[in-house]
N, C-alpha and C. Protein backbone atom coordinates (compact mmCIF):
# COMPACT_ATOMS: atom_id res chain seq x y z
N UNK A 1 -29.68 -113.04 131.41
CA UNK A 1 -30.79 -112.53 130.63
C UNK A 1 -30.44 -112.55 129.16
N UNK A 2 -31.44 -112.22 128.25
CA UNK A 2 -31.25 -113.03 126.71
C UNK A 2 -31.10 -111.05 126.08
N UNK A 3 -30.87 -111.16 125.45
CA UNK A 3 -30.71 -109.83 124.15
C UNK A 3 -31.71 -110.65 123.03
N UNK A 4 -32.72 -109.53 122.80
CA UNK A 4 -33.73 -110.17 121.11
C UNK A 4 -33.41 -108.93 120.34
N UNK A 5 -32.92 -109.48 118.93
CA UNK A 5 -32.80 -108.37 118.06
C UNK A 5 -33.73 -108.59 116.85
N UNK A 6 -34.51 -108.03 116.22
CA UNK A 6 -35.41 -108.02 115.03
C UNK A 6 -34.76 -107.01 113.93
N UNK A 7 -34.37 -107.63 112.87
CA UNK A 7 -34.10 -107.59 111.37
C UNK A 7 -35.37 -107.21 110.54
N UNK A 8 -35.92 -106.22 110.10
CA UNK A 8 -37.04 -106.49 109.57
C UNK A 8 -37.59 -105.01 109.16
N UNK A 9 -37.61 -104.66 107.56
CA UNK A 9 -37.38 -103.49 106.58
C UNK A 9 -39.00 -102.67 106.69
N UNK A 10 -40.14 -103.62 106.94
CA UNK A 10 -41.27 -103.36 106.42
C UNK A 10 -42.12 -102.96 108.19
N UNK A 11 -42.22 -101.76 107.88
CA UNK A 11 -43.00 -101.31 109.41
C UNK A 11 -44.09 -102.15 109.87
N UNK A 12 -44.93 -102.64 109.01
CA UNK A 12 -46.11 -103.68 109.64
C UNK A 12 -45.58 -104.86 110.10
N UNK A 13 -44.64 -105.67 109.53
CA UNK A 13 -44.10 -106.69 109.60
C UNK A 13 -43.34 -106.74 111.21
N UNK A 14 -42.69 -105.42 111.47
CA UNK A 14 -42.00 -105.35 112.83
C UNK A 14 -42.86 -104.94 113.73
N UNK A 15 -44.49 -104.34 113.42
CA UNK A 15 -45.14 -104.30 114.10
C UNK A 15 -45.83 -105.53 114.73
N UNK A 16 -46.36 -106.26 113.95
CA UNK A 16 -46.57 -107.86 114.01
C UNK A 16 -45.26 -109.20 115.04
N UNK A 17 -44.25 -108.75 114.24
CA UNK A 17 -43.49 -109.31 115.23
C UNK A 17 -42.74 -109.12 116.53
N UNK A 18 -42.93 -107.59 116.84
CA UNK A 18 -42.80 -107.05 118.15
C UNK A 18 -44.08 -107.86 119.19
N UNK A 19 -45.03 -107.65 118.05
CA UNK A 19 -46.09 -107.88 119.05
C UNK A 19 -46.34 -109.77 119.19
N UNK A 20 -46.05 -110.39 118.78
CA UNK A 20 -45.97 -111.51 118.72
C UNK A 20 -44.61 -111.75 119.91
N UNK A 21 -43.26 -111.73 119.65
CA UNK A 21 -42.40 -111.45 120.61
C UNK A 21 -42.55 -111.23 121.90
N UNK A 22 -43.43 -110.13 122.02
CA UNK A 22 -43.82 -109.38 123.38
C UNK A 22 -45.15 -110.29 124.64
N UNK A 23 -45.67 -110.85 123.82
CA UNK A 23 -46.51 -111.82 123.93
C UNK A 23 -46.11 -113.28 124.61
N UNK A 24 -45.01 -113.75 124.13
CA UNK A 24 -44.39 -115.00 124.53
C UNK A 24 -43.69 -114.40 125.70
N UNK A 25 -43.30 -113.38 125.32
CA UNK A 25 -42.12 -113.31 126.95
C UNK A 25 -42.80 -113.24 127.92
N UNK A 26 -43.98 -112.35 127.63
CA UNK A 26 -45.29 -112.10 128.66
C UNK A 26 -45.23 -113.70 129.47
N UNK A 27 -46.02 -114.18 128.65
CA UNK A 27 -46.55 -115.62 129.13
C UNK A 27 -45.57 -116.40 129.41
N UNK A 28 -44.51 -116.55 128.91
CA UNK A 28 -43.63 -117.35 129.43
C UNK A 28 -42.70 -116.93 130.82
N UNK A 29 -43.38 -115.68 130.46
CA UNK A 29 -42.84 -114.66 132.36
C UNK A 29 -40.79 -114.91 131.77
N UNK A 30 -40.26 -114.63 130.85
CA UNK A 30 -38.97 -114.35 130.23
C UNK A 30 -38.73 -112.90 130.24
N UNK A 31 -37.32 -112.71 130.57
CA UNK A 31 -37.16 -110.92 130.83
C UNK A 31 -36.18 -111.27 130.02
N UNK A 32 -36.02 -110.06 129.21
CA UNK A 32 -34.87 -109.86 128.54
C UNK A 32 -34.01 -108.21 128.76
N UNK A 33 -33.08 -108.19 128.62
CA UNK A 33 -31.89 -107.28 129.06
C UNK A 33 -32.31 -105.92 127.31
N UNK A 34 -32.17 -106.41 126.58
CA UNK A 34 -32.18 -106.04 125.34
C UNK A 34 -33.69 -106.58 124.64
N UNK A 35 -34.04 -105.44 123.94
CA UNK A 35 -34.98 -106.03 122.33
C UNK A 35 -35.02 -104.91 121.92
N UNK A 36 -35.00 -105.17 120.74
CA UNK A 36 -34.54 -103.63 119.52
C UNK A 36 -35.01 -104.80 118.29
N UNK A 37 -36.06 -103.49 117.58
CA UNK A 37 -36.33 -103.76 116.13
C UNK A 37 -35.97 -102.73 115.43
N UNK A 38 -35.11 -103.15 114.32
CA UNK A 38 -34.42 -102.65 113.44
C UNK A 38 -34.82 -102.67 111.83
N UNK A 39 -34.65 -101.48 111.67
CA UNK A 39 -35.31 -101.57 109.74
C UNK A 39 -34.09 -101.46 108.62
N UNK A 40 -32.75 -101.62 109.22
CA UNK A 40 -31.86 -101.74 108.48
C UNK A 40 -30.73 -102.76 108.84
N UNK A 41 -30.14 -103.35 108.43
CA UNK A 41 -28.55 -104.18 108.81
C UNK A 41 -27.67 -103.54 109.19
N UNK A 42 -27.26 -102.33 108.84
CA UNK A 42 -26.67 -101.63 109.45
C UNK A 42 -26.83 -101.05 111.05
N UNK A 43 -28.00 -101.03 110.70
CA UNK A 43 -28.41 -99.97 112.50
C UNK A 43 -28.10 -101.26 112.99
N UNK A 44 -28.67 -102.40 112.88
CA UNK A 44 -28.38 -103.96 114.07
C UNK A 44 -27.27 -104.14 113.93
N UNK A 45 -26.40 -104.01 113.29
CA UNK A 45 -25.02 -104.38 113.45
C UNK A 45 -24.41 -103.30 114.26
N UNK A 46 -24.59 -102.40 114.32
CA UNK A 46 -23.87 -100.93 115.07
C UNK A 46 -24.56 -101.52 116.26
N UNK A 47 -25.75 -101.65 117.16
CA UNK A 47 -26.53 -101.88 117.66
C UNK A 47 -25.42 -103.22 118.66
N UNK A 48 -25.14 -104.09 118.57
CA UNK A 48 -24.55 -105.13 118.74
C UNK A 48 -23.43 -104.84 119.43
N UNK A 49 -23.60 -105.12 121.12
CA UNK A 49 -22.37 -104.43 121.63
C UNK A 49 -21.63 -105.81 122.56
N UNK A 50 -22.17 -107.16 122.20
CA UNK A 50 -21.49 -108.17 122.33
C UNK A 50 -21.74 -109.14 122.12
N UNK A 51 -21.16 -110.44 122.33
CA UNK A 51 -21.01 -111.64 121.57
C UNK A 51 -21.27 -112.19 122.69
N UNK A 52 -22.21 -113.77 122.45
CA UNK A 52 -22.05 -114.57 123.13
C UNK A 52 -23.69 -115.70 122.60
N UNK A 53 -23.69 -116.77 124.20
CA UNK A 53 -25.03 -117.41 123.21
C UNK A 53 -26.34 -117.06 124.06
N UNK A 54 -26.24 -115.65 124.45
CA UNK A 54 -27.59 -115.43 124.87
C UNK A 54 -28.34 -114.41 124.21
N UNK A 55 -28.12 -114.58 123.24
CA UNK A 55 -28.65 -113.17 121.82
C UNK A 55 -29.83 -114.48 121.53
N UNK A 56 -30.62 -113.72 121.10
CA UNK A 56 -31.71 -114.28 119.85
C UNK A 56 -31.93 -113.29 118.76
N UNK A 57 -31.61 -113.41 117.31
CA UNK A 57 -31.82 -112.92 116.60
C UNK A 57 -33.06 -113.45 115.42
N UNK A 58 -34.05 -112.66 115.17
CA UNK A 58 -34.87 -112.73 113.78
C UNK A 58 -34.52 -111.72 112.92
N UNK A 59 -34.25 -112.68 111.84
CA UNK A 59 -33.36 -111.73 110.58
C UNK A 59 -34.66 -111.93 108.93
N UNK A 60 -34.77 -110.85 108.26
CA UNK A 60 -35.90 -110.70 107.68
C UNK A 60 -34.64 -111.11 106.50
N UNK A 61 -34.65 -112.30 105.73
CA UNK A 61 -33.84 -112.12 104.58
C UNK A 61 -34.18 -111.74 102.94
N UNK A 62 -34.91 -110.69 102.73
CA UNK A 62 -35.02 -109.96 102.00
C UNK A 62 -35.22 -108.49 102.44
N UNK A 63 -34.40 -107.60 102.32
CA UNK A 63 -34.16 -106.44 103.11
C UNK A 63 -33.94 -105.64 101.60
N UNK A 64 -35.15 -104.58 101.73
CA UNK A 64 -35.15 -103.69 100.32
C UNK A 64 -33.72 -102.71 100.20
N UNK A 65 -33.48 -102.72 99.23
CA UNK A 65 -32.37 -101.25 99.11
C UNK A 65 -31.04 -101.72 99.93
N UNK A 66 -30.56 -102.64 99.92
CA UNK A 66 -29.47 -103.36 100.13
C UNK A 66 -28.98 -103.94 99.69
N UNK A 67 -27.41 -104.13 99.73
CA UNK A 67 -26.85 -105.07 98.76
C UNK A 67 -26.60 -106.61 99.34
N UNK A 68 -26.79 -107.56 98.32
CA UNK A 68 -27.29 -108.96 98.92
C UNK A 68 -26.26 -109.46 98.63
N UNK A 69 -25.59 -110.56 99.91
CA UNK A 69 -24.17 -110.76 100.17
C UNK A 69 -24.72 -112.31 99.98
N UNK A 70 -23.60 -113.27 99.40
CA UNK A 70 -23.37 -114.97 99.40
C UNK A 70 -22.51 -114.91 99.99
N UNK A 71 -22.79 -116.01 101.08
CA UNK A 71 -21.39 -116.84 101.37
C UNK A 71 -20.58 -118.11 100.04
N UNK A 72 -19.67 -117.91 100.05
CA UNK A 72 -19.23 -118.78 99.27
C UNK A 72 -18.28 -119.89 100.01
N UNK A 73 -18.82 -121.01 98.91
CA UNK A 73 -17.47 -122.31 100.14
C UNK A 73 -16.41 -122.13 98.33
N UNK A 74 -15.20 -122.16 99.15
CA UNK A 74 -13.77 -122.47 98.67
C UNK A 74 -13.32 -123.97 98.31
């Protein structure tokens, strides 16, 4: 079974995409073990209790009142 995690700061926005989400699994008759929408990076990262490739994540990349990280290449 898959884990869905939602990234996403703005309450309408996670309302919209819960419900959009909830919709496909419906119809596509897909069960998932996990789905959690989250309004901070922090709570989804605490949230995250393992690794592997049956996660699906949607990540909102502008997240208010946070500090905004680059990767950098060396």
């Amino acid at each position: 079974m898959i884990n869905i995690f939602v990234l996403e700061d703005e309450i309408l926005q996670q309302s919209r995409i819960e419900t959009a989400i909830l919709k496909i699994l419906n119809e596509k008759q897909i069960r998932c073990r996990i789905f959690d929408v989250f309004g901070s990076s922090t709570q989804l990262l605490e949230a995250i209790e393992e690794r592997g490739s049956h996660q699906l994540f949607f990540l909102d990349i502008e997240i208010k009142n946070e500090e905004k990280k680059r990767a950098r290449n060396c």
